[in-house]
PDB file of N, CA and C in Angstrom:
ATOM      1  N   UNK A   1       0.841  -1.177   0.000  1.00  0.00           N
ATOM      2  CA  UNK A   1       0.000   0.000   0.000  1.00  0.00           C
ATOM      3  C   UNK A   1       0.888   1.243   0.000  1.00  0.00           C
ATOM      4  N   UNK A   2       0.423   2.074  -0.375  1.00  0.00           N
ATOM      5  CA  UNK A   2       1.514   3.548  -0.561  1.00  0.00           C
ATOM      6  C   UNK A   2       0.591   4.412   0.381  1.00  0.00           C
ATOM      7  N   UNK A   3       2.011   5.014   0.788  1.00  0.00           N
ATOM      8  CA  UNK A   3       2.279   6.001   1.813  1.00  0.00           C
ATOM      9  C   UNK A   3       1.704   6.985   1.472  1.00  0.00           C
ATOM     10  N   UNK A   4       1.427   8.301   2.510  1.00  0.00           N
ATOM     11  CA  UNK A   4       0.442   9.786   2.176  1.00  0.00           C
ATOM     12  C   UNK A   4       1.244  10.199   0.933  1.00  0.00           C
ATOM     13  N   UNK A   5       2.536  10.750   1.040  1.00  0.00           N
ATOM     14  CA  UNK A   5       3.328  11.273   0.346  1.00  0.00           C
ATOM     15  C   UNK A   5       2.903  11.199  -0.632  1.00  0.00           C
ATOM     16  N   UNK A   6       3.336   9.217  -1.357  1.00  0.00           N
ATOM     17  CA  UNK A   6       3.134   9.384  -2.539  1.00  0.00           C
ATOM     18  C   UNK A   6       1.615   9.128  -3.460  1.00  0.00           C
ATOM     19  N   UNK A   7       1.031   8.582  -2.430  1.00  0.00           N
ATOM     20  CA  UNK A   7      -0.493   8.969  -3.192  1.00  0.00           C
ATOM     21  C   UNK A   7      -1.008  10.245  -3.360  1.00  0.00           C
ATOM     22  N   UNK A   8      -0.609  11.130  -2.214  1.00  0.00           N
ATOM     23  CA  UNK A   8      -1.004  12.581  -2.595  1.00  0.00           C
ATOM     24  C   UNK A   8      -0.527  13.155  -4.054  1.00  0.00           C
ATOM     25  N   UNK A   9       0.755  12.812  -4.114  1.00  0.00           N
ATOM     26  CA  UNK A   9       2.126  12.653  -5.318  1.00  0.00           C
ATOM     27  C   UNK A   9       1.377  12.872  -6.600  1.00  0.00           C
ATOM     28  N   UNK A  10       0.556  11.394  -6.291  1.00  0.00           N
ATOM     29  CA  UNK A  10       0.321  11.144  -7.596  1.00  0.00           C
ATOM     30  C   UNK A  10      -1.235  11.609  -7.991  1.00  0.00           C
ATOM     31  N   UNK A  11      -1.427  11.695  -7.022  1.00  0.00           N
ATOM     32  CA  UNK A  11      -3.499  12.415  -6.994  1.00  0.00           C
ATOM     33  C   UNK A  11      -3.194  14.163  -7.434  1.00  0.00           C
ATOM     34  N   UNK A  12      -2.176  14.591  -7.508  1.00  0.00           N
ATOM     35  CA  UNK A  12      -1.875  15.960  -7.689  1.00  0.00           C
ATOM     36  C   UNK A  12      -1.271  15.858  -9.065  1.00  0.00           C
ATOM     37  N   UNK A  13      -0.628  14.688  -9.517  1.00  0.00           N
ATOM     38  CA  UNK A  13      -0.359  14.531 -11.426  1.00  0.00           C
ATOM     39  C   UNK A  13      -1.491  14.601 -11.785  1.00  0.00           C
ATOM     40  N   UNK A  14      -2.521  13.458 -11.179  1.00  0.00           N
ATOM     41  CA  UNK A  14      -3.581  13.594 -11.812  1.00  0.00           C
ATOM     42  C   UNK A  14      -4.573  14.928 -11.903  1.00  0.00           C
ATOM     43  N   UNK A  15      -5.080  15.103 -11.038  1.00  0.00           N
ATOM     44  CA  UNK A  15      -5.481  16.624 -11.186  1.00  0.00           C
ATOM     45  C   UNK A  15      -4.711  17.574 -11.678  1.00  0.00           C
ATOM     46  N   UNK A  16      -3.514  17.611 -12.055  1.00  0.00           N
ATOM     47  CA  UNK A  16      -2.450  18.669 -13.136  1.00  0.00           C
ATOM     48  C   UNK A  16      -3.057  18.050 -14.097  1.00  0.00           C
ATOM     49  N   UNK A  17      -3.226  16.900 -14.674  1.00  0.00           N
ATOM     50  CA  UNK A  17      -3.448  16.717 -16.059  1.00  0.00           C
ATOM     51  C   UNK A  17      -4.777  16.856 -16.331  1.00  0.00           C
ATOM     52  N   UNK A  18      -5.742  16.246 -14.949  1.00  0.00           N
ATOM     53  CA  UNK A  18      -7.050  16.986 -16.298  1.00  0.00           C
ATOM     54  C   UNK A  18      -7.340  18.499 -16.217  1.00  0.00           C
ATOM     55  N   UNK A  19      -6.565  19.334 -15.410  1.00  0.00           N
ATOM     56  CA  UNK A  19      -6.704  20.773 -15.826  1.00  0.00           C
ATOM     57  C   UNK A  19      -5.973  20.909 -17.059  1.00  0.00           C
ATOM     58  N   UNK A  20      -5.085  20.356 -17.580  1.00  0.00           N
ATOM     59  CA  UNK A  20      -3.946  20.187 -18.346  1.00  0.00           C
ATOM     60  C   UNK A  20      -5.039  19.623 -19.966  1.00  0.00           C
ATOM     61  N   UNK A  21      -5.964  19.126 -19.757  1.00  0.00           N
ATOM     62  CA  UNK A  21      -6.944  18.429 -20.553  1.00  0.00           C
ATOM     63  C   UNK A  21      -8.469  19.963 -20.799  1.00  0.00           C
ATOM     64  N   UNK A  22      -8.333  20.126 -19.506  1.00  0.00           N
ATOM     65  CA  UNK A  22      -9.210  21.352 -19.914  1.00  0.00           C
ATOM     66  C   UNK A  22      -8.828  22.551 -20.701  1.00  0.00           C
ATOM     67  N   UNK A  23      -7.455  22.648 -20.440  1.00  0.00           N
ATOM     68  CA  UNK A  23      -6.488  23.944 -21.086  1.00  0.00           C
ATOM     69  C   UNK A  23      -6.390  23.384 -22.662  1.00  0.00           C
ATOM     70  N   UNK A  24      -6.028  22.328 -22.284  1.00  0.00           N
ATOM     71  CA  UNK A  24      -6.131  21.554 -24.182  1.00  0.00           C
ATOM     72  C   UNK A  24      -7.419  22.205 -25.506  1.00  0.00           C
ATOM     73  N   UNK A  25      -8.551  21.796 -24.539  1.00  0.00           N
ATOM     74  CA  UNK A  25      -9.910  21.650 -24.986  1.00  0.00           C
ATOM     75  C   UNK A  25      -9.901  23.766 -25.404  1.00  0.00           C
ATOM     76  N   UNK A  26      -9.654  24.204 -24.149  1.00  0.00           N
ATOM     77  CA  UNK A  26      -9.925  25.563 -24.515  1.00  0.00           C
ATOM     78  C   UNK A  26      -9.501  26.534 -25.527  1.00  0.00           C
ATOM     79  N   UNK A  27      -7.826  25.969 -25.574  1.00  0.00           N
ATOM     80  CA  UNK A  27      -7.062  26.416 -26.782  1.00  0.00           C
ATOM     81  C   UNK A  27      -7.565  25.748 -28.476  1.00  0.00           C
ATOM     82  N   UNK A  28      -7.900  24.527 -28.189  1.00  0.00           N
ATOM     83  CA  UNK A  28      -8.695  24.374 -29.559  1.00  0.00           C
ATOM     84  C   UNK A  28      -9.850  24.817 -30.009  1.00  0.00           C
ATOM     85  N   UNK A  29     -10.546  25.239 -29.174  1.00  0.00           N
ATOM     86  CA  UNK A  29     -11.984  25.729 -29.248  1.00  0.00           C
ATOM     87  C   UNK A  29     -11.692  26.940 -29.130  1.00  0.00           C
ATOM     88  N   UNK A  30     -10.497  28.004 -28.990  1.00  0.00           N
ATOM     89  CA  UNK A  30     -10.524  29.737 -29.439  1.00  0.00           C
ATOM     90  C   UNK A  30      -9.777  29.187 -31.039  1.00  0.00           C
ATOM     91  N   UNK A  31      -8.872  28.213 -31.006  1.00  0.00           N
ATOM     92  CA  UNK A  31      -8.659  28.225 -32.287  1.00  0.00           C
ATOM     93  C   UNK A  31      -9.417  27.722 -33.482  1.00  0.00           C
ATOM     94  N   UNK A  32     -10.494  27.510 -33.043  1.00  0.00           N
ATOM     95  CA  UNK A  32     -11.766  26.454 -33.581  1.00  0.00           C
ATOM     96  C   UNK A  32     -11.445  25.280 -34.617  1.00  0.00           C
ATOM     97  N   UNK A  33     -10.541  24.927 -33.893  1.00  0.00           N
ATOM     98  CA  UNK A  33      -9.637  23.466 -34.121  1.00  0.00           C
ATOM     99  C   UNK A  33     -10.790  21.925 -33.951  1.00  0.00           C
ATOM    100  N   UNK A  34     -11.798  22.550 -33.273  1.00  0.00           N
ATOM    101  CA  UNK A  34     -12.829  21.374 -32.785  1.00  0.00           C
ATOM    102  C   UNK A  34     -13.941  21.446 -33.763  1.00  0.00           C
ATOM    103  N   UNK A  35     -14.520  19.899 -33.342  1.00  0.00           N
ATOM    104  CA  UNK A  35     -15.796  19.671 -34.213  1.00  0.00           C
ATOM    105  C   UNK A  35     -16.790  19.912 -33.065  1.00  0.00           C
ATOM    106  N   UNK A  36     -16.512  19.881 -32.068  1.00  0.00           N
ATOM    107  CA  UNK A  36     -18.145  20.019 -30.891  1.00  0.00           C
ATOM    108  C   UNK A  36     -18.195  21.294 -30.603  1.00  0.00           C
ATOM    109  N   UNK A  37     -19.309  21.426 -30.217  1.00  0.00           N
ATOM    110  CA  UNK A  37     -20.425  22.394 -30.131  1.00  0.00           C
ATOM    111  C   UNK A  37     -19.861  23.897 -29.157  1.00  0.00           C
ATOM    112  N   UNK A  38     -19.437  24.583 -29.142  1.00  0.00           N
ATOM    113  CA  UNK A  38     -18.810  25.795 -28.669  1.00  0.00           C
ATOM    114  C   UNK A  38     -20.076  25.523 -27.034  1.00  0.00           C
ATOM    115  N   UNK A  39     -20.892  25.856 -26.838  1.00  0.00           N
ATOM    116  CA  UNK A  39     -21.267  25.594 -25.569  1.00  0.00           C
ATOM    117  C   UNK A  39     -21.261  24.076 -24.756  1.00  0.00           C
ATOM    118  N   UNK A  40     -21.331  23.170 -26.002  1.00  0.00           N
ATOM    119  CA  UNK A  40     -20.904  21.508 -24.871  1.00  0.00           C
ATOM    120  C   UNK A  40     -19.736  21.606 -24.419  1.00  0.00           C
ATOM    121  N   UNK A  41     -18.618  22.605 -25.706  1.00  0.00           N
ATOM    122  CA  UNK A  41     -16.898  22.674 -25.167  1.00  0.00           C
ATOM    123  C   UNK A  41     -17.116  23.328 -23.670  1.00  0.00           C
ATOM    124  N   UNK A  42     -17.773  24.327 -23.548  1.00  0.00           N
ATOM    125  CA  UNK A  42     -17.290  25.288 -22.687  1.00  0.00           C
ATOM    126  C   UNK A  42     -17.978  24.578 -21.543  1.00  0.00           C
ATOM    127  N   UNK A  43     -18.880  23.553 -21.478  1.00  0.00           N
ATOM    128  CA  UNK A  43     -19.420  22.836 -20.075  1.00  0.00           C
ATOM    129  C   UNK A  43     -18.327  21.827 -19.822  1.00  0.00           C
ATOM    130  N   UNK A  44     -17.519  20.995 -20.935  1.00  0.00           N
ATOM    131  CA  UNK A  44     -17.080  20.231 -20.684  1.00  0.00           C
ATOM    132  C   UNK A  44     -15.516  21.189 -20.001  1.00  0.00           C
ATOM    133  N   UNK A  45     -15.592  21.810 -20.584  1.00  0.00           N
ATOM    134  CA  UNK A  45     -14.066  22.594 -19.862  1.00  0.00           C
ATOM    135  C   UNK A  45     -13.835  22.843 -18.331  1.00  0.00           C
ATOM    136  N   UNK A  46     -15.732  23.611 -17.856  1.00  0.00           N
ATOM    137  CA  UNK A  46     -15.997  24.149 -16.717  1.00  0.00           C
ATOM    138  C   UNK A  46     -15.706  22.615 -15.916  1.00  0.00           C
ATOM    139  N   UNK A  47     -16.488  21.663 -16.060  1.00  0.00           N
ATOM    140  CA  UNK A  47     -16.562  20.330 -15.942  1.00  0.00           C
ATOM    141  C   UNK A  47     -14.730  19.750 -15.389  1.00  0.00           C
ATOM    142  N   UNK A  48     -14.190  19.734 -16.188  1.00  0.00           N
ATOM    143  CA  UNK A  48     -12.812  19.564 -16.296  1.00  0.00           C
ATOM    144  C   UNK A  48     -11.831  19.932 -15.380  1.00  0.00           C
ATOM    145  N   UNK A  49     -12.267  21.874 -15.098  1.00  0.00           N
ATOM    146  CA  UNK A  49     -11.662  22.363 -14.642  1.00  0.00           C
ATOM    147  C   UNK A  49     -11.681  22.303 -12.870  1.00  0.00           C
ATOM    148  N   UNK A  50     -13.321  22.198 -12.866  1.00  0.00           N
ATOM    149  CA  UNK A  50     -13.629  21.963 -10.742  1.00  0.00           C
ATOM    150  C   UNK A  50     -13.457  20.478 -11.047  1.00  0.00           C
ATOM    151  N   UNK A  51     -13.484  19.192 -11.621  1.00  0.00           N
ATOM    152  CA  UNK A  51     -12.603  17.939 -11.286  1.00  0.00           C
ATOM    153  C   UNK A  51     -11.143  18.024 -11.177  1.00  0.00           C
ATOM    154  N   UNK A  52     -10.501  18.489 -11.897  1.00  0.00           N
ATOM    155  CA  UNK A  52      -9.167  18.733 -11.152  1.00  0.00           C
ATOM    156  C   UNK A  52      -8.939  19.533 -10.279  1.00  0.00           C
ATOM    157  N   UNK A  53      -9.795  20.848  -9.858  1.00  0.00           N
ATOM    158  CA  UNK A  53      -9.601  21.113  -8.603  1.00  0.00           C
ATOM    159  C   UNK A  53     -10.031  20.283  -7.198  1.00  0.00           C
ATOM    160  N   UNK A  54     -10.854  19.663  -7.654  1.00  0.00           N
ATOM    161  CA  UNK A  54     -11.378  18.790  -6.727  1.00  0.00           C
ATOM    162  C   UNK A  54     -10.566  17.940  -6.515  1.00  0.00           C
ATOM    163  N   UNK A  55      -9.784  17.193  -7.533  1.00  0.00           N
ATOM    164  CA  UNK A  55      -8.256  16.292  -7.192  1.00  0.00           C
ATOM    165  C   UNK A  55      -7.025  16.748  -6.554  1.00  0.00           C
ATOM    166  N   UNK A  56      -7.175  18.043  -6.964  1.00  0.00           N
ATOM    167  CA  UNK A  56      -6.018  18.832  -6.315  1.00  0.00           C
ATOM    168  C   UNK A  56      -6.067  19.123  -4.941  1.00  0.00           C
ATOM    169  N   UNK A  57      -7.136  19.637  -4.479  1.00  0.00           N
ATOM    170  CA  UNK A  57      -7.589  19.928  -3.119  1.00  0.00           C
ATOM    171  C   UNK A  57      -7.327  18.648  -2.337  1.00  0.00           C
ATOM    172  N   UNK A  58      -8.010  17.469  -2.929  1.00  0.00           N
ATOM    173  CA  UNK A  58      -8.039  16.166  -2.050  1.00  0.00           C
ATOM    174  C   UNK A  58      -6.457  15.963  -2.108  1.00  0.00           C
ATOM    175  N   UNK A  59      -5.990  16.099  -2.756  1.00  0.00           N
ATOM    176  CA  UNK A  59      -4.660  15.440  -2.647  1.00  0.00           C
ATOM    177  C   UNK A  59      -3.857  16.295  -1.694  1.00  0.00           C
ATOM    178  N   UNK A  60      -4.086  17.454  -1.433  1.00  0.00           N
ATOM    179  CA  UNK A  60      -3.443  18.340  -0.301  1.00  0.00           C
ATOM    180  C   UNK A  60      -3.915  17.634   0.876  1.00  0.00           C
ATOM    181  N   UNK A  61      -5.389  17.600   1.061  1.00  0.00           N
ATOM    182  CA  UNK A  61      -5.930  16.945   2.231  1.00  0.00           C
ATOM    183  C   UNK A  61      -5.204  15.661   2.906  1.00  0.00           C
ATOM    184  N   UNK A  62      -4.716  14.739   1.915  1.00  0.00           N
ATOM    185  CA  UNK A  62      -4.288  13.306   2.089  1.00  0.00           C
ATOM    186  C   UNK A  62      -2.396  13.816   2.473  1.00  0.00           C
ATOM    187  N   UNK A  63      -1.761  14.762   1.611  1.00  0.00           N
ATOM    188  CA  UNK A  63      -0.697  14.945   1.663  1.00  0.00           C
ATOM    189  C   UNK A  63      -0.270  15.684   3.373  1.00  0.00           C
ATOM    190  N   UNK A  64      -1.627  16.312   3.721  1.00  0.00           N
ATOM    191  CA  UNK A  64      -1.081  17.273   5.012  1.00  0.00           C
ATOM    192  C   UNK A  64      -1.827  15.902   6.319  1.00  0.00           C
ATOM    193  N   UNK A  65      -2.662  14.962   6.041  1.00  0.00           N
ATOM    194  CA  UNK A  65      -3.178  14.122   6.733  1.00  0.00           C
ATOM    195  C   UNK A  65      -2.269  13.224   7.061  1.00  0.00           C
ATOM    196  N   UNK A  66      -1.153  13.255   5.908  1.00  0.00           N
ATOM    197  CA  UNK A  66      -0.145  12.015   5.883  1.00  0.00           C
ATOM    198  C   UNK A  66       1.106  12.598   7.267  1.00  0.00           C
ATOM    199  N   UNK A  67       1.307  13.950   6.715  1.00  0.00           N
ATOM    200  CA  UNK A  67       2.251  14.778   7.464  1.00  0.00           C
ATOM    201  C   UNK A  67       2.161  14.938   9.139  1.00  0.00           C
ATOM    202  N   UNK A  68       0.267  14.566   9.163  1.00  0.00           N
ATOM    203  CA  UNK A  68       0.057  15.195  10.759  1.00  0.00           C
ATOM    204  C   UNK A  68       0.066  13.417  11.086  1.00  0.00           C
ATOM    205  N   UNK A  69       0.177  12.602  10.436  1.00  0.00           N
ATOM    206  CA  UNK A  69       0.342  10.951  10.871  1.00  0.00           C
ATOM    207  C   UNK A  69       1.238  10.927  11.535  1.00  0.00           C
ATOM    208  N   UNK A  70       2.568  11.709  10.497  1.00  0.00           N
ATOM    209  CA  UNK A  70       3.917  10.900  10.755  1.00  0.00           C
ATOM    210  C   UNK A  70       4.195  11.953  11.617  1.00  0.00           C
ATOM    211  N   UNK A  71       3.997  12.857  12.007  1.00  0.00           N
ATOM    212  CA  UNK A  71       4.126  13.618  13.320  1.00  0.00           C
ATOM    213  C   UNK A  71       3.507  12.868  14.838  1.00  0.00           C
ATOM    214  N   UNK A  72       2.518  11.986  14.636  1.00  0.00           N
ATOM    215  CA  UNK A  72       2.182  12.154  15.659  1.00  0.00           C
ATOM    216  C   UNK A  72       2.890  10.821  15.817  1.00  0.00           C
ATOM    217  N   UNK A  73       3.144   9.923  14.580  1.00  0.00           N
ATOM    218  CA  UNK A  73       3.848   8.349  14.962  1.00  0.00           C
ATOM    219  C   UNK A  73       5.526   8.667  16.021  1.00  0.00           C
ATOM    220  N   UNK A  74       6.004   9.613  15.595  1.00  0.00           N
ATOM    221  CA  UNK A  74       7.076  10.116  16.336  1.00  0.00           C
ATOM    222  C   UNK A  74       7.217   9.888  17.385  1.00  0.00           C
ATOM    223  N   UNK A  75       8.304   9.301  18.116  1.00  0.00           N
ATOM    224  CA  UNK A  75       8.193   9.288  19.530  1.00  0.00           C
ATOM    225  C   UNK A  75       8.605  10.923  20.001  1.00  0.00           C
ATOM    226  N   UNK A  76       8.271  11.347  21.185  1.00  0.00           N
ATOM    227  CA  UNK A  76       8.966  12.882  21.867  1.00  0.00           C
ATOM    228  C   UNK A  76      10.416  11.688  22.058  1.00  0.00           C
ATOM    229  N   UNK A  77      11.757  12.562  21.768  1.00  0.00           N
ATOM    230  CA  UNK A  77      13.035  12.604  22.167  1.00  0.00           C
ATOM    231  C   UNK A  77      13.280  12.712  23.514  1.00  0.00           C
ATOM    232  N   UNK A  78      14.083  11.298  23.967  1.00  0.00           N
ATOM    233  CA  UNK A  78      14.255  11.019  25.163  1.00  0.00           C
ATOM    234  C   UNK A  78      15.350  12.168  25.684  1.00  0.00           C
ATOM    235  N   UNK A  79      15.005  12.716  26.876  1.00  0.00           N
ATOM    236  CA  UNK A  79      16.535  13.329  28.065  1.00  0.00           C
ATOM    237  C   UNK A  79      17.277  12.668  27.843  1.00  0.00           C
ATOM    238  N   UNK A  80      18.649  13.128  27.774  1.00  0.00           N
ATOM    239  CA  UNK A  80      19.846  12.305  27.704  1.00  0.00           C
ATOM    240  C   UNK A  80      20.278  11.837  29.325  1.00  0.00           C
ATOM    241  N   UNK A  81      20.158  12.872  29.858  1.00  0.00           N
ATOM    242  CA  UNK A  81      20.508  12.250  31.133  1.00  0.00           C
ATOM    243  C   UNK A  81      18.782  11.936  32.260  1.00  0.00           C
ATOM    244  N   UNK A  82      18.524  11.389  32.016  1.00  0.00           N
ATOM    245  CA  UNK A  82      17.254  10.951  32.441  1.00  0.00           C
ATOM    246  C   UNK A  82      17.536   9.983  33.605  1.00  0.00           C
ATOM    247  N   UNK A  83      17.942  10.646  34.845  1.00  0.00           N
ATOM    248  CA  UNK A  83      17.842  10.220  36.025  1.00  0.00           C
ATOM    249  C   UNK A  83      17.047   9.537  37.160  1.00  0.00           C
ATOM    250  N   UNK A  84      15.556   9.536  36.480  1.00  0.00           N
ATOM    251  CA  UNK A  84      14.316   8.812  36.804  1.00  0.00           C
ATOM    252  C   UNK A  84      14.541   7.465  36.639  1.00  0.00           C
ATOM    253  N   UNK A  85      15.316   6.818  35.663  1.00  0.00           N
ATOM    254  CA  UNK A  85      15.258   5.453  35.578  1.00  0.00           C
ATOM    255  C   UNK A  85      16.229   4.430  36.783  1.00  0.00           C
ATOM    256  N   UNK A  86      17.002   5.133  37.105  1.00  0.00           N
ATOM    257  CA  UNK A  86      17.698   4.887  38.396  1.00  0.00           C
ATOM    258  C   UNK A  86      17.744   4.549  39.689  1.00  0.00           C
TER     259      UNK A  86
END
C-alpha cells in the first residue's frame, strides 16, 4: 500500500493533467480546431476544470493528513541524562 506522500504525489499529477486536458480543450476551441459544439466545449471545460480542482484539493488533504500521521507516529526525544530510571 503507498504512503500519504506518494499517493497525494500522484493524486496531484492527476489533477495537473485533467486541468492540463481542460487547457487543451480551450485552446482548440478559441482556435476552432474542434468539431463540438462551442457551448458543450465550454461545459465540458468548466466540468474539467472543478474535477481537477477537486483532485487537487483532495490530494493536499491526504498529503497534510499524511504529514500530521507521521508527526504524531514520532516518539517525543528522550533526556539524555534521564535520572528517573535509576
Amino acid at each position: 500500500m503507498m504512503n500519504g506522500s506518494t499517493r497525494s504525489g500522484l493524486l496531484a499529477l492527476a489533477g495537473g493533467y485533467i486541468i492540463y486536458l481542460a487547457w487543451e480543450m480551450f485552446q482548440a476551441m478559441r482556435n476552432g480546431t474542434t468539431s463540438v459544439a462551442p457551448a458543450l466545449n465550454i461545459v465540458f471545460i468548466v466540468f474539467f476544470v472543478l474535477a481537477g480542482s477537486a483532485v487537487l484539493f483532495y490530494a493536499y488533504r491526504v498529503w497534510r493528513k499524511s504529514k500530521k500521521d507521521d508527526a504524531e507516529e514520532t516518539p517525543p526525544p528522550r533526556p539524555e541524562n534521564d535520572n528517573s530510571l535509576k
